[in-house]
Protein backbone atom coordinates (compact mmCIF):
# COMPACT_ATOMS: atom_id res chain seq x y z
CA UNK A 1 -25.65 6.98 -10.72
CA UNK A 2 -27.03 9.50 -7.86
CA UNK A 3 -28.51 8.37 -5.34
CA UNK A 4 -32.20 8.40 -5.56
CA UNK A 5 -33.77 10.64 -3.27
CA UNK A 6 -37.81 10.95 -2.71
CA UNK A 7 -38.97 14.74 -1.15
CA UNK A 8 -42.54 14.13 -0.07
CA UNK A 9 -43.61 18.08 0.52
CA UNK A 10 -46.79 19.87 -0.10
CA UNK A 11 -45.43 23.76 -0.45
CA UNK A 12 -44.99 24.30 -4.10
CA UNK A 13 -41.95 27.14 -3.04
CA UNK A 14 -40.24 24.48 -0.25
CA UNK A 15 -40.34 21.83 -2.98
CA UNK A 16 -38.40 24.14 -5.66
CA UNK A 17 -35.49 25.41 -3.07
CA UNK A 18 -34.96 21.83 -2.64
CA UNK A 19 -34.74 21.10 -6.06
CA UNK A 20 -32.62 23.45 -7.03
CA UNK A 21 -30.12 23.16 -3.67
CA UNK A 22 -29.75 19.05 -3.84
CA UNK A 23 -30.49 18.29 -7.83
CA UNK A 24 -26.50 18.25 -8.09
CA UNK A 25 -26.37 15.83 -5.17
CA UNK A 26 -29.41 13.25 -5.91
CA UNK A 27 -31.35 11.86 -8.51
CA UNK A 28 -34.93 13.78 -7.52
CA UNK A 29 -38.20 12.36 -7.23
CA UNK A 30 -41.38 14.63 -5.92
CA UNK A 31 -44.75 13.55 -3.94
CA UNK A 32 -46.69 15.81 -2.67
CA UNK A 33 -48.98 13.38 -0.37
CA UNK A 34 -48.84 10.53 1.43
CA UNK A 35 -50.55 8.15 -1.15
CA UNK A 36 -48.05 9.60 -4.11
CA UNK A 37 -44.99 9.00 -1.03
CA UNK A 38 -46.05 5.42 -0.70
CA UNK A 39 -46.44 4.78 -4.08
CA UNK A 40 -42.93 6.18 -5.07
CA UNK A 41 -41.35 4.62 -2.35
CA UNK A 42 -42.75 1.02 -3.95
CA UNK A 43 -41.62 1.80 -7.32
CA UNK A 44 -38.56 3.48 -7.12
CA UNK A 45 -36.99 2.15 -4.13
CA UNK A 46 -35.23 5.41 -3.26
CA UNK A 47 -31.83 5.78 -0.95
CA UNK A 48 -33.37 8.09 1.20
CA UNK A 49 -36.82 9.85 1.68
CA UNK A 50 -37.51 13.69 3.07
CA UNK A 51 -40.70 13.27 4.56
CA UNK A 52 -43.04 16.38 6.09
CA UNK A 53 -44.89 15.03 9.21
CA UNK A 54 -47.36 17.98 8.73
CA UNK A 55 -48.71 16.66 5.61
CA UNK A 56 -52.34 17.62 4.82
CA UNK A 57 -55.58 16.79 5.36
CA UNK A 58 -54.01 17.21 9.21
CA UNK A 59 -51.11 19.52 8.67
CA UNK A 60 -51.42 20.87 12.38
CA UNK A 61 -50.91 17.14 14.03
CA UNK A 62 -47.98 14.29 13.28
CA UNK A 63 -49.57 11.14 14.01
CA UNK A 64 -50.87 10.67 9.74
CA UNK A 65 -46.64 11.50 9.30
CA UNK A 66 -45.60 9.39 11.70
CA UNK A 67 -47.94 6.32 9.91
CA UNK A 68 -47.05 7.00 6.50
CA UNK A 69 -42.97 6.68 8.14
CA UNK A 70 -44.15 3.15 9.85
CA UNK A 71 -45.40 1.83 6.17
CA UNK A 72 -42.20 3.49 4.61
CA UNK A 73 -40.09 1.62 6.52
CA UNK A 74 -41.89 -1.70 5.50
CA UNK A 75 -41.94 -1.11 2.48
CA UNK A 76 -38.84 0.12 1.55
CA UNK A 77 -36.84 -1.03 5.47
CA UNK A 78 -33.02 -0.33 3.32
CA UNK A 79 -34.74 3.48 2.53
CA UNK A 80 -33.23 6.17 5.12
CA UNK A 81 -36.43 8.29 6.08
CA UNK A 82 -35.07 11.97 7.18
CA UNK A 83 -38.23 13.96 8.58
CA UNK A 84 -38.88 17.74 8.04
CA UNK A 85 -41.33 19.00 11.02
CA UNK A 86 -42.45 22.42 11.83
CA UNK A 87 -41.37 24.70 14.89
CA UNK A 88 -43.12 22.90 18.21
CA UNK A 89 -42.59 19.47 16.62
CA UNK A 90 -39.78 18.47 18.12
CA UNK A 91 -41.58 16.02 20.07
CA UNK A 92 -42.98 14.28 16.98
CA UNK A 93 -39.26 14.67 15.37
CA UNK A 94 -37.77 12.61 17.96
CA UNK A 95 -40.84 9.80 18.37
CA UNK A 96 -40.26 9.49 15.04
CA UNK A 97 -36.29 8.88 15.47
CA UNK A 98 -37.48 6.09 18.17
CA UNK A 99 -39.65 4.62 15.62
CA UNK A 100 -36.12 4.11 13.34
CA UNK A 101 -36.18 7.51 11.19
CA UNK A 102 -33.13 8.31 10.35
CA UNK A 103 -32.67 11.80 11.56
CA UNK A 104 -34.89 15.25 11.79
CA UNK A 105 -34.84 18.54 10.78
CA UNK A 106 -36.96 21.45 11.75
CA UNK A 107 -38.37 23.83 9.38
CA UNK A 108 -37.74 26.49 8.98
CA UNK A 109 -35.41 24.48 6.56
CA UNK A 110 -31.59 25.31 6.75
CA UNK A 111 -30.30 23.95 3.56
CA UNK A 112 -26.59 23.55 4.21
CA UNK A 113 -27.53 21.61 7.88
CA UNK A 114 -30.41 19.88 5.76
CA UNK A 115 -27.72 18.50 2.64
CA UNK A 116 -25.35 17.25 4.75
CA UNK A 117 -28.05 15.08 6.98
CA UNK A 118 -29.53 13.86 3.26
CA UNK A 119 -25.82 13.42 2.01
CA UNK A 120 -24.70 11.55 5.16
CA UNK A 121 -27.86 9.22 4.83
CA UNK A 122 -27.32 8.70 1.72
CA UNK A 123 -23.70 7.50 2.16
CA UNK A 124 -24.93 5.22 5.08
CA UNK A 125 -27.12 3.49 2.79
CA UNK A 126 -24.63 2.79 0.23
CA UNK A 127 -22.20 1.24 2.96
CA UNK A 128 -25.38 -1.16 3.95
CA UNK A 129 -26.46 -1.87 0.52
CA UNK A 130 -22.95 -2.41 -0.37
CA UNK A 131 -21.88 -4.33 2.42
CA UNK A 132 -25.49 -6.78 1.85
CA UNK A 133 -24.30 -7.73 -1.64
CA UNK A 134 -20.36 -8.93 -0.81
CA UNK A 135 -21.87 -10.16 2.71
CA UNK A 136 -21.77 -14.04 1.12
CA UNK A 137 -19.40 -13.16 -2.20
CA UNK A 138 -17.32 -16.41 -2.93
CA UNK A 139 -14.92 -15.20 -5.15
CA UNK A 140 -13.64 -13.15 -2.10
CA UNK A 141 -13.53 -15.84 0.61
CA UNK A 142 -9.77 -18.15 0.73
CA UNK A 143 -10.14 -20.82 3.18
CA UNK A 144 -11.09 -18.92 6.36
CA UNK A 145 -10.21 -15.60 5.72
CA UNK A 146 -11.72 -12.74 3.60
CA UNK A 147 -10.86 -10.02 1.41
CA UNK A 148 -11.90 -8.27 -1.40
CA UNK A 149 -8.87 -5.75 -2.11
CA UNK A 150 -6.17 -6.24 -5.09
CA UNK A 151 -3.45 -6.81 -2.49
CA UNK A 152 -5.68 -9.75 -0.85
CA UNK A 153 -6.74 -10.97 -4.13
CA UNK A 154 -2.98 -11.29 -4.70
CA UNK A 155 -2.08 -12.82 -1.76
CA UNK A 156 -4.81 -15.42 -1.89
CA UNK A 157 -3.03 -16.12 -5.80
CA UNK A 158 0.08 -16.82 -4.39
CA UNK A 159 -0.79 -18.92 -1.60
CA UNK A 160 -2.75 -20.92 -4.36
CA UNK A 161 0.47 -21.40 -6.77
CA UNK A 162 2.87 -22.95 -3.69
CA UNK A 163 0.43 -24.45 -1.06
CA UNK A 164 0.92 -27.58 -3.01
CA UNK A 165 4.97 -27.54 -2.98
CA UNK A 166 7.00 -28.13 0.19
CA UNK A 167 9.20 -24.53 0.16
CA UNK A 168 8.73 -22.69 3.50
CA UNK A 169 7.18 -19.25 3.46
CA UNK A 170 7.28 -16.27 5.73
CA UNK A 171 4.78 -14.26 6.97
CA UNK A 172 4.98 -10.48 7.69
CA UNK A 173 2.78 -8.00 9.13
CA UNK A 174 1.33 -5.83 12.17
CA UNK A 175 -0.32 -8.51 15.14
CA UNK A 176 -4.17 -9.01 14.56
CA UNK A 177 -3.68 -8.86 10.80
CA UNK A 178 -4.36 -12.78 10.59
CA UNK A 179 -0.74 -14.57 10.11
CA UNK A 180 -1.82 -17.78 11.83
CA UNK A 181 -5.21 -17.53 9.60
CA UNK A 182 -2.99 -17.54 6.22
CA UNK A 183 -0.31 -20.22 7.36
CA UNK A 184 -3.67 -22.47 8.02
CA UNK A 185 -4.67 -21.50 4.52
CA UNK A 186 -1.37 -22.56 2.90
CA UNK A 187 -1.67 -26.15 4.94
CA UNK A 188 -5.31 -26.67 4.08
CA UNK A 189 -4.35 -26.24 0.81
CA UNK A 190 -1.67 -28.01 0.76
CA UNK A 191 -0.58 -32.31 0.01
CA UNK A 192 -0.33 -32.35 3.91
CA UNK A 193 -3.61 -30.87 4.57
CA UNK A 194 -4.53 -34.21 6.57
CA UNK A 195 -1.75 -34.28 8.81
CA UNK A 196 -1.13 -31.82 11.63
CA UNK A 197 -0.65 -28.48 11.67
CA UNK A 198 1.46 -27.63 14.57
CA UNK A 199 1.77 -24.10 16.02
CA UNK A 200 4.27 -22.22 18.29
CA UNK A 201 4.81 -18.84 19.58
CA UNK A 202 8.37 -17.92 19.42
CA UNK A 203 8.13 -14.60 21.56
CA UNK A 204 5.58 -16.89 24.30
CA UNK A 205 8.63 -19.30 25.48
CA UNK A 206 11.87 -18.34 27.64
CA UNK A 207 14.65 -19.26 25.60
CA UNK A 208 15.37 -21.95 28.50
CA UNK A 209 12.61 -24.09 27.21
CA UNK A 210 11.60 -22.75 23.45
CA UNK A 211 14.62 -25.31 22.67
CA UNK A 212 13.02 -28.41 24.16
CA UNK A 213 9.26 -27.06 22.75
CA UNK A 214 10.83 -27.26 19.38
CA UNK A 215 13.18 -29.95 19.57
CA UNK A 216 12.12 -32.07 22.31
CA UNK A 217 14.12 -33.24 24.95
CA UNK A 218 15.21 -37.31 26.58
CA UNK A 219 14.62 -37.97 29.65
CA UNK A 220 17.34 -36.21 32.47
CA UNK A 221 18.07 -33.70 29.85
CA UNK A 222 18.09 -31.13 32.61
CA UNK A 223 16.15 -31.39 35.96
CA UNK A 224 12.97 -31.89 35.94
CA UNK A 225 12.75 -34.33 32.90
CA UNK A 226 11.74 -37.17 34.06
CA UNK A 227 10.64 -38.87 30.90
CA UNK A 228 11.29 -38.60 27.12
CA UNK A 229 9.28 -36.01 25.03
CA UNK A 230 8.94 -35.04 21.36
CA UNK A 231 9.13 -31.29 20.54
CA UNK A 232 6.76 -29.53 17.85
CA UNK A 233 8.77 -30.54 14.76
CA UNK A 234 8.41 -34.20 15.49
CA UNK A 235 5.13 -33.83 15.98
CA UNK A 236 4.62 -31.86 12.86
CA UNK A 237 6.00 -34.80 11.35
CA UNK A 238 4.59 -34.93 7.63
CA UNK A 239 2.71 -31.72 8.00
CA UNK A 240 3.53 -28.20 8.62
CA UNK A 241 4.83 -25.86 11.09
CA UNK A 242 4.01 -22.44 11.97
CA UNK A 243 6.52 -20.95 13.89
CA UNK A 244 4.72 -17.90 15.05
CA UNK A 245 7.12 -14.28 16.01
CA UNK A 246 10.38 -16.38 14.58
CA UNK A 247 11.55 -12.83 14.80
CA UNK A 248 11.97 -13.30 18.83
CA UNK A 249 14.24 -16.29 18.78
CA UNK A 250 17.43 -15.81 20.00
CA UNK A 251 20.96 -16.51 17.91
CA UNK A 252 21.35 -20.15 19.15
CA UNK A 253 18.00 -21.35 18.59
CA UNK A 254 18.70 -19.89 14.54
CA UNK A 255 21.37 -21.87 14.35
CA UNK A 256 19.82 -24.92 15.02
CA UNK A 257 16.75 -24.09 13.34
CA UNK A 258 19.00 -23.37 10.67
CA UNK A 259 20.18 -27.00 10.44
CA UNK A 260 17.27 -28.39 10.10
CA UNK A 261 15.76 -26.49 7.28
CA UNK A 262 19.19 -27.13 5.19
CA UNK A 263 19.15 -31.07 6.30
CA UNK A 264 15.84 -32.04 7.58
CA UNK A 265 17.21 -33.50 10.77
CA UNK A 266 17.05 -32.59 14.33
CA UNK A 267 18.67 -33.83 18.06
CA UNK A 268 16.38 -33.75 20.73
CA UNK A 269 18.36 -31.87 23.92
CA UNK A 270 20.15 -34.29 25.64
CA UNK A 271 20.23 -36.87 23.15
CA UNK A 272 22.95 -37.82 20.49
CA UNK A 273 20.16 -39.82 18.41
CA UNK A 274 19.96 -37.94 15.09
CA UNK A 275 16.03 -38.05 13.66
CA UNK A 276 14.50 -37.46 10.25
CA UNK A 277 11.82 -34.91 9.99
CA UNK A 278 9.77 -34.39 7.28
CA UNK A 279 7.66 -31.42 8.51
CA UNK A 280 7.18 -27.63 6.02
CA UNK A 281 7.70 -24.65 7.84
CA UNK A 282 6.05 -21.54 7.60
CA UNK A 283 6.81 -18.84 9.99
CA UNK A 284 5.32 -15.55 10.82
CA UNK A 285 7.15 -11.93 12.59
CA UNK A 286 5.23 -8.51 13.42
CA UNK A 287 9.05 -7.49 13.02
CA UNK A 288 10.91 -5.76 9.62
CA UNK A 289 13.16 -8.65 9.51
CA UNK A 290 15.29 -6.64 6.96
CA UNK A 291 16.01 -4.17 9.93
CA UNK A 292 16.87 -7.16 12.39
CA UNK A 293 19.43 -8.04 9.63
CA UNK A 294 21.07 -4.87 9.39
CA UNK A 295 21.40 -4.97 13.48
CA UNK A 296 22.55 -8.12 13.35
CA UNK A 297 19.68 -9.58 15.51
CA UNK A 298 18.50 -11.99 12.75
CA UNK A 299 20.54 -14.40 10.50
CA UNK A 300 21.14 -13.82 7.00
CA UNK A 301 21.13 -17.05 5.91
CA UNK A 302 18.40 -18.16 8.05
CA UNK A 303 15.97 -15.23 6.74
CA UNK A 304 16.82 -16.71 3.01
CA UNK A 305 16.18 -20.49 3.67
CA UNK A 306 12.25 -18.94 5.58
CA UNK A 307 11.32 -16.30 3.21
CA UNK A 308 11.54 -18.36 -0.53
CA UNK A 309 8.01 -17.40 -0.68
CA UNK A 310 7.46 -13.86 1.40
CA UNK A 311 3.98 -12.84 1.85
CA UNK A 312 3.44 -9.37 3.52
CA UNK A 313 -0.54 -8.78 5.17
CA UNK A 314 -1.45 -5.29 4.58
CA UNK A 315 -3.36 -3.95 7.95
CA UNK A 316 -6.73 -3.70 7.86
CA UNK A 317 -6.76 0.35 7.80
CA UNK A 318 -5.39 -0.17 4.02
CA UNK A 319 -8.16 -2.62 3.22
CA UNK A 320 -10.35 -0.10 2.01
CA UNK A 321 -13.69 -2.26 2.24
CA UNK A 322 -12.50 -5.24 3.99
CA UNK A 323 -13.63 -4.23 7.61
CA UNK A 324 -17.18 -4.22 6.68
CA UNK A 325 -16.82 -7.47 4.73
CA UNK A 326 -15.14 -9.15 7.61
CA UNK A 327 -17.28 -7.40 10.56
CA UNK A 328 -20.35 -8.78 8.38
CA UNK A 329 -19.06 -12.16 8.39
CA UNK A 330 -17.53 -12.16 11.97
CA UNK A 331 -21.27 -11.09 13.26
CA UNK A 332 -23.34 -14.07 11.48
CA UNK A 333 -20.70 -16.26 13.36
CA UNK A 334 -21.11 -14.87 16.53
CA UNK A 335 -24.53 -13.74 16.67
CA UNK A 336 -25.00 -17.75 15.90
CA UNK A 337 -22.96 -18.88 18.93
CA UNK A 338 -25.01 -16.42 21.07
CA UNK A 339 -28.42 -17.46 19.47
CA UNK A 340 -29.11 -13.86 18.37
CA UNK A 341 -30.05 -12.41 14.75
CA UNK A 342 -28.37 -8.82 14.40
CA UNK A 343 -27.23 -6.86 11.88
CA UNK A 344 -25.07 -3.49 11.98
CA UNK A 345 -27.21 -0.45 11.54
CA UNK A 346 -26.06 2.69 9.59
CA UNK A 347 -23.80 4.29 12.23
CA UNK A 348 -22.07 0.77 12.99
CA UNK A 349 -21.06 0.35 9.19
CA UNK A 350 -19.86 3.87 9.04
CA UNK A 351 -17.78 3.55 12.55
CA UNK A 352 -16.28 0.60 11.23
CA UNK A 353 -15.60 1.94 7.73
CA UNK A 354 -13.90 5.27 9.07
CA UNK A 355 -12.22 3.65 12.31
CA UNK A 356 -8.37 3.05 11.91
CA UNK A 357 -8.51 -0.55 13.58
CA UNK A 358 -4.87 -0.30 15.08
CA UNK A 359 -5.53 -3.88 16.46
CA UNK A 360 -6.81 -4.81 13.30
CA UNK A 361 -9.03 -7.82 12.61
CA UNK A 362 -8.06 -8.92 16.39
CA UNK A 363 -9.77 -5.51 17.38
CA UNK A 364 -12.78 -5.81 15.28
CA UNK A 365 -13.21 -9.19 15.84
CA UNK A 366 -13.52 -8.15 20.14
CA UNK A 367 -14.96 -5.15 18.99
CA UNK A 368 -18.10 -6.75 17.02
CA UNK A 369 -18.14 -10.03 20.02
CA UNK A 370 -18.81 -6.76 22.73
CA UNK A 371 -22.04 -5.80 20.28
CA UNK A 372 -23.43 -9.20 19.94
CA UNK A 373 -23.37 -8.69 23.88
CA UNK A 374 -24.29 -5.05 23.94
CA UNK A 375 -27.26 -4.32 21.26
CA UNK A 376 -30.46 -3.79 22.55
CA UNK A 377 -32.76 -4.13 19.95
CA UNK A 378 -32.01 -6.06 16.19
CA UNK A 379 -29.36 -3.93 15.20
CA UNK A 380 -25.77 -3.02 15.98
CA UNK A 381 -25.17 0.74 16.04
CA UNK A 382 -21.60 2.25 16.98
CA UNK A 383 -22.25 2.88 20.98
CA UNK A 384 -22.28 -1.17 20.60
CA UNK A 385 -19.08 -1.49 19.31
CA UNK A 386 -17.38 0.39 22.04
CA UNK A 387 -15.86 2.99 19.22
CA UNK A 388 -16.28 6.49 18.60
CA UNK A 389 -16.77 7.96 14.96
CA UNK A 390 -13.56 10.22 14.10
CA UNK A 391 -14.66 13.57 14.15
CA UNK A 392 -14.96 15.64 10.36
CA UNK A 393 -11.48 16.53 9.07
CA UNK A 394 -11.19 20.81 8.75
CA UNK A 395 -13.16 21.94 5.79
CA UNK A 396 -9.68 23.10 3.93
CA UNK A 397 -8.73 19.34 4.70
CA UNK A 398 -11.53 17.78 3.70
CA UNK A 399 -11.68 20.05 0.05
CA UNK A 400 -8.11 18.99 -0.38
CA UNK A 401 -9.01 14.82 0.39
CA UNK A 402 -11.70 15.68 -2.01
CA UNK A 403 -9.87 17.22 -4.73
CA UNK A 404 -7.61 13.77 -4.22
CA UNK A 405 -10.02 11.86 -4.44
CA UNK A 406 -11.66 13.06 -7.28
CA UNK A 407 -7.82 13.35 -9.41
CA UNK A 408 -7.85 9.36 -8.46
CA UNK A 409 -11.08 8.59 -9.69
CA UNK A 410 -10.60 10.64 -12.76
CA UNK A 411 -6.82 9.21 -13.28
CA UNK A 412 -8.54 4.79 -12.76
CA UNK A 413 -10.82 5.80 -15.39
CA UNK A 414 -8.35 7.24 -17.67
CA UNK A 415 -6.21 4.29 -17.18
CA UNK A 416 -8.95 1.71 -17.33
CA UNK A 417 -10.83 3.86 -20.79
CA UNK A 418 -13.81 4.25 -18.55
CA UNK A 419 -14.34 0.29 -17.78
CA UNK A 420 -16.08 0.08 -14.07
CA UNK A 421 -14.91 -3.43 -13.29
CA UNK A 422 -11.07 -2.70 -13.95
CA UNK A 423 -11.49 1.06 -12.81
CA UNK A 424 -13.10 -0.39 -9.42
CA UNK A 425 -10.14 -3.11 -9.15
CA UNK A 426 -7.24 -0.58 -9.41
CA UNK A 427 -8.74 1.61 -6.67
CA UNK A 428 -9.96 -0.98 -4.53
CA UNK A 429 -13.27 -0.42 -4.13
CA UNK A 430 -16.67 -2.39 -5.29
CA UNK A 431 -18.71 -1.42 -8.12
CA UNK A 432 -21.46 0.57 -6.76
CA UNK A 433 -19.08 2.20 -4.19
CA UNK A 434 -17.52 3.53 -7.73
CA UNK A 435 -20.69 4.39 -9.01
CA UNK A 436 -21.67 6.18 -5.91
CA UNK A 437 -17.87 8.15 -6.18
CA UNK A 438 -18.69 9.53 -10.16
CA UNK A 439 -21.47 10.23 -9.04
CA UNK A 440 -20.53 12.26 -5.79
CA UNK A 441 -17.61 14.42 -7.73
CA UNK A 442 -20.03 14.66 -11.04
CA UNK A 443 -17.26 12.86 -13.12
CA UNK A 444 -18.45 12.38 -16.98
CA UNK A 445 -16.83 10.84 -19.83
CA UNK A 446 -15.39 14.05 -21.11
CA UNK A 447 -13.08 13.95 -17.83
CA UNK A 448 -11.47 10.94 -18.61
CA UNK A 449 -11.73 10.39 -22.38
């Protein structure tokens, strides 16, 4: 369950300090030349490789090391190669960084500054291997949108059960987090998923003319109409309406909003003709609608008649894995409009894994468009995506998210009697992301039996 790592070293002494500093850390595999290296890295496929450039039968000159890195990285191109030089070989360290090692560390070997490099590319590769295998997962994908948390899982459910009835649902959560997305997923999967789907910002229109937009108006209604028009509802006739930030509508507009949810018939302004409208609603708010009750900004009875079925979107910084997912599918898409083929590279993944997305996927999905345009070479790396890694919590911090961590791990395993599947579904995370945590925090079945 530790990640496999391959130390390619010649010095019997260097070879045992690093056994005996990382063997709690990584499954351990030994070469001590470059045939052994390249025959390893065939067979075992490891996560990462620590590879000497000075490497006999020319210890005193990089280029055989910087070779045996090229046919590493065909062989194995998911393997992160981190490469040990000696003092002076800076110079070779950093060609070989250009020619798509990982990272480099100079001998003589500093083992805390050396684990954490290993660790850290050892993490990256998980997030890339991880985010590979979901990249096309069907049981995650609901319509258009994507998710592979419980709370999307659930969500997705629900929206299966009702899309076929006619009750109206509402639609909560932060902007970006993909409201309009999920009131197209209840249409498409609704009885009216050949007629229209009709859309309307709330908070876009004065309330001067959100009245006529919705209801339509006859002609000389008020100046300026000079002929007869129909407003969204009409024209949602016998499919479904999204009213989008309902939350921003102002007390008259409820009213009459009101009305027409409890009798399915509206006036257009100006006109005294009363017309039969058979369109579902499903609205949307960024706001706590339960607060704009209590200040009296928001109809009761209007917030029971939208929310019969309530959905809430969780933001995308409690969607664990999510971001990846999405990013991965949001770059195919793009980088096929722009006639490029990319794919994020280890500090990319691990920028959009830590970053808090307060735009959520509206951010990411601007964030991962500006790579497409930005990346020089094949892959996205984070200076593409126009964010910045958070820096490293404080050690005490980071001890006490650990000891969290590993109390949560412990307590899904407990719960789940040691199952992976059901352990990974009640923290949220995939399989080998779960395997990669038990084996991180040394967790064994005397923990949780």
């Amino acid at each position: 369950m530790k990640p496999k790592l391959l130390i390619v070293e010649d010095e019997e002494p260097i070879r045992t300090q690093l056994k005996y500093a990382l063997r709690d850390d990584f499954t351990l595999l030994f070469a001590e030349d470059r045939v052994a290296a390249l025959s390893t890295v065939a067979g075992e496929q490891p996560a990462v490789v620590s590879l000497d450039l000075g490497l006999p039968p020319h210890p005193e000159s990089a280029e055989g090391g910087l070779e045996t890195l090229d046919q590493i990285m065909r062989t194995a191109p998911a393997t992160k190669v981190v490469v040990l030089t000696g003092n002076g070989g800076r110079d070779s360290a950093i060609r070989s960084v250009q020619l798509g090692a990982f990272d480099y560390h100079q001998k003589p070997i500093q083992l805390n500054e050396l684990k954490v490099v290993l660790q850290r590319a050892a993490y990256l590769q998980t997030l890339e291997s991880d985010a590979e295998k979901r990249g096309n997962e069907p049981a995650i994908r609901f319509a258009d949108m994507l998710g592979h948390t419980q709370a999307m899982r659930e969500i997705f459910a629900v929206v299966s059960r009702i899309a076929r009835t006619d009750v109206t649902v509402l639609i909560q959560g932060e902007s970006g987090t993909g409201k309009e997305l999920l009131a197209r997923a209840v249409h498409a999967n609704s009885a009216r998923c050949n007629r229209p789907f009709v859309a309307i910002n709330c908070g876009a229109i004065p309330d001067t003319l959100l009245e006529s937009e919705l209801f339509g108006h006859e002609r000389g209604a008020y100046t300026g109409a000079h002929m007869q028009r129909k407003g969204k509802l009409e024209l949602a006739d016998g499919g479904t309406l999204f009213l989008d930030e309902v939350g921003e509508m102002s007390p008259p507009l409820q009213v009459k909003l009101l009305r027409f949810l409890q009798e399915r018939e509206i006036e257009r302004v100006g006109g005294r003709e009363v017309l039969r409208v058979d369109a579902r609603v499903v609205a949307a708010t960024n706001k706590d609608l339960k607060v704009e009750l209590q200040a009296r900004r928001f109809r009761e009875d209007l917030y029971y008649r939208l929310s019969v079925v309530n959905l809430t979107l969780p933001p995308l910084r409690e969607r664990g894995e999510d971001a990846v997912l999405i990013a991965n599918a949001l770059l195919q898409q793009i980088s096929k409009t722009h006639r490029r083929k990319l794919r994020f590279g280890g500090t990319a993944l691990e920028a959009i894994a830590r970053h808090p997305w307060p735009g959520n996927v509206r951010e990411l999905e601007n964030a991962v468009e500006r790579a497409v345009l930005m990346a020089r070479g094949k892959l996205v790396e984070a200076r593409d995506l126009g964010i910045e890694l958070p820096e490293q919590p404080p050690a005490p911090l980071r001890e006490a998210r650990n000891r969290a961590e590993r109390a949560a791990l412990v307590e899904a395993l407990v719960r789940t009697r040691g199952n992976i599947t059901q352990a990974s579904r009640l923290l949220a995370v995939s399989r080998p992301t779960l395997h990669g945590l038990i084996g991180r925090y040394g967790v064994t079945a005397r923990d949780f039996r």
